[in-house]
N, C-alpha and C. Protein backbone atom coordinates (compact mmCIF):
# COMPACT_ATOMS: atom_id res chain seq x y z
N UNK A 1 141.67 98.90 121.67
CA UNK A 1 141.16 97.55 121.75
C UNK A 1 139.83 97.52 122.50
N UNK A 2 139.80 98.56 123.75
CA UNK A 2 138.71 98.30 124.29
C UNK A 2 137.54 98.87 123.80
N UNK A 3 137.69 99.91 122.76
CA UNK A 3 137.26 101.16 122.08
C UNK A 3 135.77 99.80 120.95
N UNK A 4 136.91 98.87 120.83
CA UNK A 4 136.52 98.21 119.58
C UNK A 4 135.43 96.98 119.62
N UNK A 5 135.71 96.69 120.89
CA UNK A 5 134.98 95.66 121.46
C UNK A 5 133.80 96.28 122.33
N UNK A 6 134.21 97.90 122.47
CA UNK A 6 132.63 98.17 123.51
C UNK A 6 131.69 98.61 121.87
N UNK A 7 132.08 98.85 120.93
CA UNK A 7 131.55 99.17 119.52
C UNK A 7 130.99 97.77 118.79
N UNK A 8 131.81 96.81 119.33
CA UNK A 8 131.24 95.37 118.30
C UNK A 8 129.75 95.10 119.36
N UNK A 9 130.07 95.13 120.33
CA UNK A 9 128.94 94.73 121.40
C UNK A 9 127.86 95.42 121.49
N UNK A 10 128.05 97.03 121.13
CA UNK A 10 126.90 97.94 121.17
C UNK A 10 126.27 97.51 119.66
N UNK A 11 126.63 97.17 118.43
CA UNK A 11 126.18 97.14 117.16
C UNK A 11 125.47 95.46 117.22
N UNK A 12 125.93 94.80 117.80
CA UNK A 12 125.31 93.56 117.99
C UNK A 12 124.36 93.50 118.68
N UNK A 13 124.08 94.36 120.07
CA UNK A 13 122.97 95.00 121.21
C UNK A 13 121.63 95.65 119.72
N UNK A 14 122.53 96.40 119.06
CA UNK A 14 121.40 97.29 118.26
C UNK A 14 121.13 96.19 117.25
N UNK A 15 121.70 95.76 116.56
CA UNK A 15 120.81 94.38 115.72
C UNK A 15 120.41 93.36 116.20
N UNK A 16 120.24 93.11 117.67
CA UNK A 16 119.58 91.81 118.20
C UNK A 16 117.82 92.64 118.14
N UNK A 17 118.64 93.83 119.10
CA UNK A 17 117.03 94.83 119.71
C UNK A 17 116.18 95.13 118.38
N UNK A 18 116.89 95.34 117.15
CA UNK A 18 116.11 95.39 115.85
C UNK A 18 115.40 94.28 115.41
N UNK A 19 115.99 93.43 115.46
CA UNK A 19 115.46 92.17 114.57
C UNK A 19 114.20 92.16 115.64
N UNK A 20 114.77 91.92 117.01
CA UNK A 20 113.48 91.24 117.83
C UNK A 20 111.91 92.67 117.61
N UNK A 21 112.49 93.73 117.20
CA UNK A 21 111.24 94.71 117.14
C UNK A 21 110.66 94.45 115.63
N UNK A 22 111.52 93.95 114.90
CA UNK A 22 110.80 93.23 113.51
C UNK A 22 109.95 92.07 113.36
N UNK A 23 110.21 91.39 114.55
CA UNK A 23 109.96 90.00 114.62
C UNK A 23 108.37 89.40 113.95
N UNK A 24 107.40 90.56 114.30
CA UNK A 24 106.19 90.44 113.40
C UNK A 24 105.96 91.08 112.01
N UNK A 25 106.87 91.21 111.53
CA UNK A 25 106.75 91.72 110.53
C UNK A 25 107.89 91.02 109.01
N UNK A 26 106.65 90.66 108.02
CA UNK A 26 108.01 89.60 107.09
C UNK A 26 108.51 90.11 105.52
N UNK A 27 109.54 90.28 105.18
CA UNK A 27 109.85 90.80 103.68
C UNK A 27 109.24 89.77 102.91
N UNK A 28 108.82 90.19 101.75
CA UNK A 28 108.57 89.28 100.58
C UNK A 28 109.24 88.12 100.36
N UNK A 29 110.19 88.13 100.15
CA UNK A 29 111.26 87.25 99.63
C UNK A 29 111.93 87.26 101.00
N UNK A 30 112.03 85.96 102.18
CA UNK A 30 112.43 85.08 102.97
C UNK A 30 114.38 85.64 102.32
N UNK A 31 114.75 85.39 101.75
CA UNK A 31 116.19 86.02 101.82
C UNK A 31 116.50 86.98 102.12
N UNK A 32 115.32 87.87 102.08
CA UNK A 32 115.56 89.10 102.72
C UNK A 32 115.35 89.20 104.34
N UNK A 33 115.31 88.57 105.13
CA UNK A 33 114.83 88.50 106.32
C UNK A 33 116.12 89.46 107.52
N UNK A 34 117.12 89.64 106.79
CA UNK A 34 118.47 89.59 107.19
C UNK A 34 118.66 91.48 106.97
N UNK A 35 117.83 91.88 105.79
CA UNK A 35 118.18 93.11 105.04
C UNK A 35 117.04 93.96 105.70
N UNK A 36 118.02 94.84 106.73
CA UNK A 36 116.67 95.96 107.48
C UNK A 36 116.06 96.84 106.59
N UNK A 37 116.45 97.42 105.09
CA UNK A 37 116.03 98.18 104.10
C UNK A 37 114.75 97.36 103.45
N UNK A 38 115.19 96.01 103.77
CA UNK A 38 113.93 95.37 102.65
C UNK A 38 112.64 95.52 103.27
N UNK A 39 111.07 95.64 102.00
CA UNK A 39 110.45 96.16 102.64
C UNK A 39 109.38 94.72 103.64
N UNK A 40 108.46 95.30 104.24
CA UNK A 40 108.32 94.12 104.92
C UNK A 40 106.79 94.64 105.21
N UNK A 41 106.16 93.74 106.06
CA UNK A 41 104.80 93.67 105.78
C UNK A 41 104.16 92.87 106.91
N UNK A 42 103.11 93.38 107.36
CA UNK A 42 103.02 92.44 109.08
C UNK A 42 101.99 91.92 108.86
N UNK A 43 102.18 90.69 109.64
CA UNK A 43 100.92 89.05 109.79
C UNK A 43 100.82 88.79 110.71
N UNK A 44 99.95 88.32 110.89
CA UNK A 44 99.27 87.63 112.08
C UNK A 44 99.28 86.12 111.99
N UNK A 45 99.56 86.11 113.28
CA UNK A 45 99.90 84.68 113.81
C UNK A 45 98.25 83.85 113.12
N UNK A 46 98.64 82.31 113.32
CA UNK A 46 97.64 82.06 113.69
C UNK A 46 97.25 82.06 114.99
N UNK A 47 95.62 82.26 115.21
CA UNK A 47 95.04 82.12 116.28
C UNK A 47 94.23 81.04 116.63
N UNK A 48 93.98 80.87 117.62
CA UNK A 48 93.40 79.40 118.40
C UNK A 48 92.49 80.05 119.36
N UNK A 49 91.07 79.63 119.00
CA UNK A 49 90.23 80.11 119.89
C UNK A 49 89.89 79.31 120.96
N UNK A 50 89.76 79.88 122.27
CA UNK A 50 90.02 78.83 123.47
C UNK A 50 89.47 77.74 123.53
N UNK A 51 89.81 76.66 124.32
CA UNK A 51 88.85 75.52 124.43
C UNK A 51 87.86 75.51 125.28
N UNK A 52 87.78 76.40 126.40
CA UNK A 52 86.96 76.20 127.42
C UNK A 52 86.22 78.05 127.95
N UNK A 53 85.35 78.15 128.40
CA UNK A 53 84.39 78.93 128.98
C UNK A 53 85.34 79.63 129.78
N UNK A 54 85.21 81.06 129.86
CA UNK A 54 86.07 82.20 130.85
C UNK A 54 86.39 81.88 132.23
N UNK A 55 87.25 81.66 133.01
CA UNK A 55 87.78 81.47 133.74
C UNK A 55 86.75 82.62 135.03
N UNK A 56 86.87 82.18 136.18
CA UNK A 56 86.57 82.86 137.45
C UNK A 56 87.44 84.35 137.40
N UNK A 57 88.25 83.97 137.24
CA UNK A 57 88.93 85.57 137.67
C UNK A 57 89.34 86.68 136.48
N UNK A 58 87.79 87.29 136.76
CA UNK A 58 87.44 88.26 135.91
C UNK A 58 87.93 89.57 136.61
N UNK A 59 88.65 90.09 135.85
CA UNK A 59 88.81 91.77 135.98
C UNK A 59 87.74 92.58 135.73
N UNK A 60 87.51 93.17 136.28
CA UNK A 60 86.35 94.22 135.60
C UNK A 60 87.23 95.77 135.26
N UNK A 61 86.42 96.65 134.14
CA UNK A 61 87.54 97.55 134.08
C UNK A 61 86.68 98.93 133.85
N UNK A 62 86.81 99.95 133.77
CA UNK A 62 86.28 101.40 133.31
C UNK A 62 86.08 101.52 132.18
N UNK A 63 85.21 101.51 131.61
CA UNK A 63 84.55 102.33 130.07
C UNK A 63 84.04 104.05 129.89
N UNK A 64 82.79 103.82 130.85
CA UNK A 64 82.31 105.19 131.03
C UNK A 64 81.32 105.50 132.24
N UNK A 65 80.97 106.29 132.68
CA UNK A 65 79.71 106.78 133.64
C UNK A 65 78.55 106.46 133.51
N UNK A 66 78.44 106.89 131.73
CA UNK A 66 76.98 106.86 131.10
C UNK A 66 76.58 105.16 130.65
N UNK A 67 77.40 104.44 130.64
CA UNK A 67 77.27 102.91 130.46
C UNK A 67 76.47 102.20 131.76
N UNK A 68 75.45 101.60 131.01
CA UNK A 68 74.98 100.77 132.06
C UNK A 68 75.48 99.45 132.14
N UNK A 69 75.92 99.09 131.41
CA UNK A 69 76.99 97.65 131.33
C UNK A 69 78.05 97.52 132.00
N UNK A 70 78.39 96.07 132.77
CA UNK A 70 79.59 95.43 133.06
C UNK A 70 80.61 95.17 131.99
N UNK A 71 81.83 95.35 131.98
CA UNK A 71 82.77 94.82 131.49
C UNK A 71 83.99 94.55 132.04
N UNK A 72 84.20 93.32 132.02
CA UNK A 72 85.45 92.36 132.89
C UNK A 72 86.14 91.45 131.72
N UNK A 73 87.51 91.22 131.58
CA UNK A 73 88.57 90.55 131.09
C UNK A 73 88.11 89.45 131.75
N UNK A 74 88.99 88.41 131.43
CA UNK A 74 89.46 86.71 131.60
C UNK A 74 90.48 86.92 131.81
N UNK A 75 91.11 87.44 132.95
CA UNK A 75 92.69 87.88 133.26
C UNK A 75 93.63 86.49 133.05
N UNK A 76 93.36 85.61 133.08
CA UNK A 76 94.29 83.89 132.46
C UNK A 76 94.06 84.40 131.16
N UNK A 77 93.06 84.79 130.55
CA UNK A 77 92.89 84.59 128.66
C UNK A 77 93.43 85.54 128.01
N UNK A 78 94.33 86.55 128.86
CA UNK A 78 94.92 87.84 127.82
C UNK A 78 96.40 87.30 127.72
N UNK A 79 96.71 87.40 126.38
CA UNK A 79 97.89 86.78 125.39
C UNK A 79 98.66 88.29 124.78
N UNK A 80 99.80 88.60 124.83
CA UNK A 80 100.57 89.37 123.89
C UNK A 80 101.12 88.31 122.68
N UNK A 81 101.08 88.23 121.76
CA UNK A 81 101.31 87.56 120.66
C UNK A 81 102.85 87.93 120.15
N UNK A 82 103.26 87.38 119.67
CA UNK A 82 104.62 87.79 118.75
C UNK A 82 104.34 88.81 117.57
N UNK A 83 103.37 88.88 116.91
CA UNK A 83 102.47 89.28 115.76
C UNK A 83 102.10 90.90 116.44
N UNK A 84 101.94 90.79 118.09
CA UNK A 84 101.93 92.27 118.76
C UNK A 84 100.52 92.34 118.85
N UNK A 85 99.84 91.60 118.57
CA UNK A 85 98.08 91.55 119.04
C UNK A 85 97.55 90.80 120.41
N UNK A 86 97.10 91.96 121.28
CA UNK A 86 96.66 91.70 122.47
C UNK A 86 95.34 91.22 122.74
N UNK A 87 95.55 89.65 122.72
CA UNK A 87 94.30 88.58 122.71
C UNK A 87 93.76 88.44 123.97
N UNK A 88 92.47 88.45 124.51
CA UNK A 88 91.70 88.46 125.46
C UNK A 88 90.28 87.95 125.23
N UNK A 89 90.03 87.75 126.73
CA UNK A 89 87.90 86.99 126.42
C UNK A 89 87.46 88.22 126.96
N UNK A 90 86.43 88.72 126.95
CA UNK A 90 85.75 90.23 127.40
C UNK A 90 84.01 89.50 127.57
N UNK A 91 84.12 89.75 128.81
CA UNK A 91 82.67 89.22 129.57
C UNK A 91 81.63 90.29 129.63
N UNK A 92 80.82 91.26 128.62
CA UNK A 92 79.91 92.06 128.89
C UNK A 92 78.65 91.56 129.84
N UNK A 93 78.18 92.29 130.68
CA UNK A 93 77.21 92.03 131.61
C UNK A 93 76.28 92.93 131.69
N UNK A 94 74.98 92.74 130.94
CA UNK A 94 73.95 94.02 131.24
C UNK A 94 73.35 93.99 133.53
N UNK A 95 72.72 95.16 133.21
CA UNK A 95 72.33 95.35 134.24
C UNK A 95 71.08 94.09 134.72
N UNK A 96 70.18 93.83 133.72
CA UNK A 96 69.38 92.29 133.84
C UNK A 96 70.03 90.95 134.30
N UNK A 97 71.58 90.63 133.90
CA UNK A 97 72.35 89.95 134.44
C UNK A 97 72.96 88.56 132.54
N UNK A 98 72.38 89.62 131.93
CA UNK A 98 72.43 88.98 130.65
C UNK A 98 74.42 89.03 129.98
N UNK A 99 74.18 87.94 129.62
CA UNK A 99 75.94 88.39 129.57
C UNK A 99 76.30 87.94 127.65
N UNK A 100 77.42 88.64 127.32
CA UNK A 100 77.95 88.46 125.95
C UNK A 100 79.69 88.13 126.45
N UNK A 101 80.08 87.03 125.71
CA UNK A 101 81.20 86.51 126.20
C UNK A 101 82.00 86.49 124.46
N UNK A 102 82.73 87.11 124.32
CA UNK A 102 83.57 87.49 123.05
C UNK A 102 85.13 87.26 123.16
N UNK A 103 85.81 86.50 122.09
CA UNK A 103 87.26 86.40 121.91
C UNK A 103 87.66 87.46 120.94
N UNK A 104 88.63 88.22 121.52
CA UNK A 104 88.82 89.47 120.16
C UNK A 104 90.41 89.79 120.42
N UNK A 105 90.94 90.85 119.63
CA UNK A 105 92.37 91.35 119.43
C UNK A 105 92.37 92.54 119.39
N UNK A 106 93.28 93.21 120.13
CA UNK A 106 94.12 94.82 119.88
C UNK A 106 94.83 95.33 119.16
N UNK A 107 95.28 95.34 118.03
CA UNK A 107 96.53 96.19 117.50
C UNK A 107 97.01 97.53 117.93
N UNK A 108 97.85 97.43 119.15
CA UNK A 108 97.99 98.85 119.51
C UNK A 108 98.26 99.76 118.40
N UNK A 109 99.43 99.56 117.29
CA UNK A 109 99.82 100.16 116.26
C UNK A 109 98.94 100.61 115.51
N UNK A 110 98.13 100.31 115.09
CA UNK A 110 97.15 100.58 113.94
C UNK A 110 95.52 101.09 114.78
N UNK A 111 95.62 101.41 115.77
CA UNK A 111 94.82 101.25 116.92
C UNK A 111 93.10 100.89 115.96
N UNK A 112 93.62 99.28 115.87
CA UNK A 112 92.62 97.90 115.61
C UNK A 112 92.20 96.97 116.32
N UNK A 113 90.86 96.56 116.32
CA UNK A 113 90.27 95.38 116.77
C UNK A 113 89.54 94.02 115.82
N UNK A 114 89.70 93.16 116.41
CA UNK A 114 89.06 91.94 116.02
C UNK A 114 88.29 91.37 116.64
N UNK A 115 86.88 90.70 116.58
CA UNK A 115 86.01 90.01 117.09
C UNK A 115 86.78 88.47 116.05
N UNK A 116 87.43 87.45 117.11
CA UNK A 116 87.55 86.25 116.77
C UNK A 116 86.78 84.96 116.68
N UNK A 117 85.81 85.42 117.39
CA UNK A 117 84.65 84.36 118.50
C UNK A 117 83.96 84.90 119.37
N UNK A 118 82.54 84.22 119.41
CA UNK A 118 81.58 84.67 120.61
C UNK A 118 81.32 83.14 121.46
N UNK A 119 80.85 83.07 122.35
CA UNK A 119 80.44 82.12 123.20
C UNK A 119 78.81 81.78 123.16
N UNK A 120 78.59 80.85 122.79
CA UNK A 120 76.95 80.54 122.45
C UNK A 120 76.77 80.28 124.02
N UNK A 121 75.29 80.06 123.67
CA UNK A 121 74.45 79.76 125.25
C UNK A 121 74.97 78.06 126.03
N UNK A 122 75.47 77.77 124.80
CA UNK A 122 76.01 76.51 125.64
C UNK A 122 76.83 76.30 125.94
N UNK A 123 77.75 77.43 125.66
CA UNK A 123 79.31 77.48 126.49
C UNK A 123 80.15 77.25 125.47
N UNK A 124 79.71 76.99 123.83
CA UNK A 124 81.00 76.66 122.99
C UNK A 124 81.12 77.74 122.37
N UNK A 125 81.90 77.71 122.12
CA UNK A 125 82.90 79.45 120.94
C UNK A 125 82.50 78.83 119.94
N UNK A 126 82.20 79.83 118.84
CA UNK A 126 81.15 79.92 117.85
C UNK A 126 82.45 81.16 116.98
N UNK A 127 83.36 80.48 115.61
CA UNK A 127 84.15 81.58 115.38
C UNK A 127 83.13 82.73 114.55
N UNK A 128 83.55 83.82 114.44
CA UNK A 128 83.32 85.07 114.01
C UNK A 128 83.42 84.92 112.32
N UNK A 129 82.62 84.41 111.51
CA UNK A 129 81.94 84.40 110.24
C UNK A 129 83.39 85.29 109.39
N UNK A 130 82.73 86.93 109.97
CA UNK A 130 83.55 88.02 108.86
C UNK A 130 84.44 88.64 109.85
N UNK A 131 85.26 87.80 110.32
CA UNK A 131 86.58 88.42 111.43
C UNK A 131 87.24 89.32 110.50
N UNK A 132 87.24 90.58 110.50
CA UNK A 132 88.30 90.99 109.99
C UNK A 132 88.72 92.58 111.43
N UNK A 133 89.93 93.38 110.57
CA UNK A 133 90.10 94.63 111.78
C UNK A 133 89.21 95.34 111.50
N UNK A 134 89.26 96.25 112.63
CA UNK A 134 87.97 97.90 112.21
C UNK A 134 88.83 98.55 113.46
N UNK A 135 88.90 99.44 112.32
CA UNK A 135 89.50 100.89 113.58
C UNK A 135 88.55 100.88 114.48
N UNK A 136 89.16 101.59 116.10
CA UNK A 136 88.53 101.46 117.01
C UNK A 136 88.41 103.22 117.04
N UNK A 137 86.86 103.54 117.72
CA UNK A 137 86.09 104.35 117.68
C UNK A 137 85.75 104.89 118.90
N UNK A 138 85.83 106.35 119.67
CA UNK A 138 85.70 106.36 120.78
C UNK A 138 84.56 106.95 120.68
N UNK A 139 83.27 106.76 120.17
CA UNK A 139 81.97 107.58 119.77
C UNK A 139 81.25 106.94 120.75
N UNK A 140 80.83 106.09 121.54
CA UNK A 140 79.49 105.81 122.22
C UNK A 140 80.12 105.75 123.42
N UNK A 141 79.51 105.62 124.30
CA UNK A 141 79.46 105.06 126.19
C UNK A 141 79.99 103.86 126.38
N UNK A 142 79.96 102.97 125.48
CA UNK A 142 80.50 101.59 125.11
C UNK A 142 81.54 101.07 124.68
N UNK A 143 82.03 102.22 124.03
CA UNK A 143 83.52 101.74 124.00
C UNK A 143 84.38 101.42 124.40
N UNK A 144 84.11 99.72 124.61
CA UNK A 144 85.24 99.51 125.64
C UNK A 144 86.95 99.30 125.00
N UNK A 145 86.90 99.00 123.76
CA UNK A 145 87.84 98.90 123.28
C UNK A 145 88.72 100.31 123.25
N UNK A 146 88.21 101.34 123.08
CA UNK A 146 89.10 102.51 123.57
C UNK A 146 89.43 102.32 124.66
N UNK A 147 88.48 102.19 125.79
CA UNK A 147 89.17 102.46 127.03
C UNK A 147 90.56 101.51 127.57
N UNK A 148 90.56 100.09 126.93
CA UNK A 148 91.43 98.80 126.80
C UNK A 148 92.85 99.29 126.49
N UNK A 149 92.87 100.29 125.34
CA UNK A 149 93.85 100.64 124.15
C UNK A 149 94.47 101.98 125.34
N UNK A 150 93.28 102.54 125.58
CA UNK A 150 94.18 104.30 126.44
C UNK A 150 94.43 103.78 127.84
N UNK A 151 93.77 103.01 128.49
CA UNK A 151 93.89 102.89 130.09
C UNK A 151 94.76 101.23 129.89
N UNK A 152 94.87 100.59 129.61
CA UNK A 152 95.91 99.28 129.77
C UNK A 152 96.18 98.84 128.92
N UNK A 153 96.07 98.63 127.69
CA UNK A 153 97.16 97.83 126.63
C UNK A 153 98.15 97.91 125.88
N UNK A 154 97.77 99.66 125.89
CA UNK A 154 99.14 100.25 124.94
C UNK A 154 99.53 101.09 125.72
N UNK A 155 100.96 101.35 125.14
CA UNK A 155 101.69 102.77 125.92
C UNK A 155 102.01 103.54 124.17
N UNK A 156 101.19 104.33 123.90
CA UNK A 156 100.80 105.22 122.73
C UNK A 156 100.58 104.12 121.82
N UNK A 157 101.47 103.73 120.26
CA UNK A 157 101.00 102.64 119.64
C UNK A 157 101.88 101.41 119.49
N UNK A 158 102.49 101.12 121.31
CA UNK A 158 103.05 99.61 121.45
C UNK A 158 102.48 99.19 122.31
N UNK A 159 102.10 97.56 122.36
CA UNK A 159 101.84 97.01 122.99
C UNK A 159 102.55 97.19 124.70
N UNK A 160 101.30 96.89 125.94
CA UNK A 160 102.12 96.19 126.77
C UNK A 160 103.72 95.47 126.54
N UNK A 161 104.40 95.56 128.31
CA UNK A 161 105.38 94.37 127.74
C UNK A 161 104.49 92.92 127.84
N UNK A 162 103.92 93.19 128.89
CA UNK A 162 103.66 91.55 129.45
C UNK A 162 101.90 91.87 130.02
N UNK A 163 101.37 90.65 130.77
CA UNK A 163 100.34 90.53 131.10
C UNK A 163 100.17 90.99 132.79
N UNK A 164 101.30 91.14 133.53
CA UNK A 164 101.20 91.49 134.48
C UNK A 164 101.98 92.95 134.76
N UNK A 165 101.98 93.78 133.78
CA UNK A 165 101.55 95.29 133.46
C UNK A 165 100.17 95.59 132.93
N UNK A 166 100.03 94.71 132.47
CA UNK A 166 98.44 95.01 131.99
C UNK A 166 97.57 94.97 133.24
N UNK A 167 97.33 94.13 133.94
CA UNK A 167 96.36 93.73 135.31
C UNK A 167 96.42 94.73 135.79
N UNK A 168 97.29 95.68 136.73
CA UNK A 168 96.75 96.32 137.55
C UNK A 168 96.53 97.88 137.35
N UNK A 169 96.30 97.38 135.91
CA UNK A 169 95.98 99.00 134.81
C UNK A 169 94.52 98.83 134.78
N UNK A 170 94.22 97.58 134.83
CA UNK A 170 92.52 97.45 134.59
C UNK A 170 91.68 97.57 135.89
N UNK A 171 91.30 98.89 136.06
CA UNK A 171 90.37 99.67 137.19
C UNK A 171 88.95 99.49 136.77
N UNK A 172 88.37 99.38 137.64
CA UNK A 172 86.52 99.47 137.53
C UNK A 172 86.13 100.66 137.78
């Protein structure tokens, strides 16, 4: 009896923990949502680009040596999504004091990025024309999106759990 009930509980443990690791990902046919064989296919949420200008408490984080640029997060503006895309504002800062303020996404899995939005000179988000993914590239001094993906967002190709594992991964 007890044999049977620690077996119903472990198989119910393993199809809750399944479904919820499916959760971004949808079969063709909605009846299938139920059938772990059926095949399935991952989407993205919609996204909502912020309403307001980057917040004060900027992280700054490590790229490279050879970079002469700042780069700091919007530590309030980084989102884990259900969809598994790690949404953030990224504040570039040249050494002149010139700054580029960008809304973009991570796909740890597919190790992908998105430019969603930039920030015009007047403070409004301006969306991104031809948003689409582009593999991320560890070829220049600038890559900050590698360094995002290897030093805090993923642990190989899953997301963070949360946003406060992410923070004190992001070193200058």
């Amino acid at each position: 009896m007890k044999i049977t009930f620690f077996f119903k509980t472990f198989f119910i443990f393993l199809a809750l923990a399944s479904s919820l690791s499916f959760a971004q990902y949808r079969t063709l046919d909605p009846a299938d949502e139920d059938d772990f064989d059926a095949p399935r296919f991952w989407q993205e949420i919609e996204v909502k680009i912020p309403a307001t200008p980057p917040t004060t408490d900027l992280k700054p984080f490590y790229v490279s040596t050879a970079t002469q640029l700042q780069f700091s997060l919007d530590a309030q503006s980084i989102n884990i999504g259900k969809d598994g895309v790690i949404r953030y504002v990224v504040v570039i800062t040249s050494s002149s004091g010139a700054q580029q303020v960008s809304y973009e996404g991570i796909r740890c899995e597919k190790y992908e990025w998105r430019l969603y939005a930039t920030m015009l000179s007047d403070g409004k988000w301006s969306k991104s024309a031809n948003s689409r993914w582009q593999g991320i590239r560890n070829t220049s001094y600038n890559s900050y999106h590698a360094a995002l993906v290897k030093d805090a967002f993923c642990e190989s190709v899953i997301p963070r759990r949360s946003v406060k594992e992410i923070i004190p991964l992001l070193k200058p």
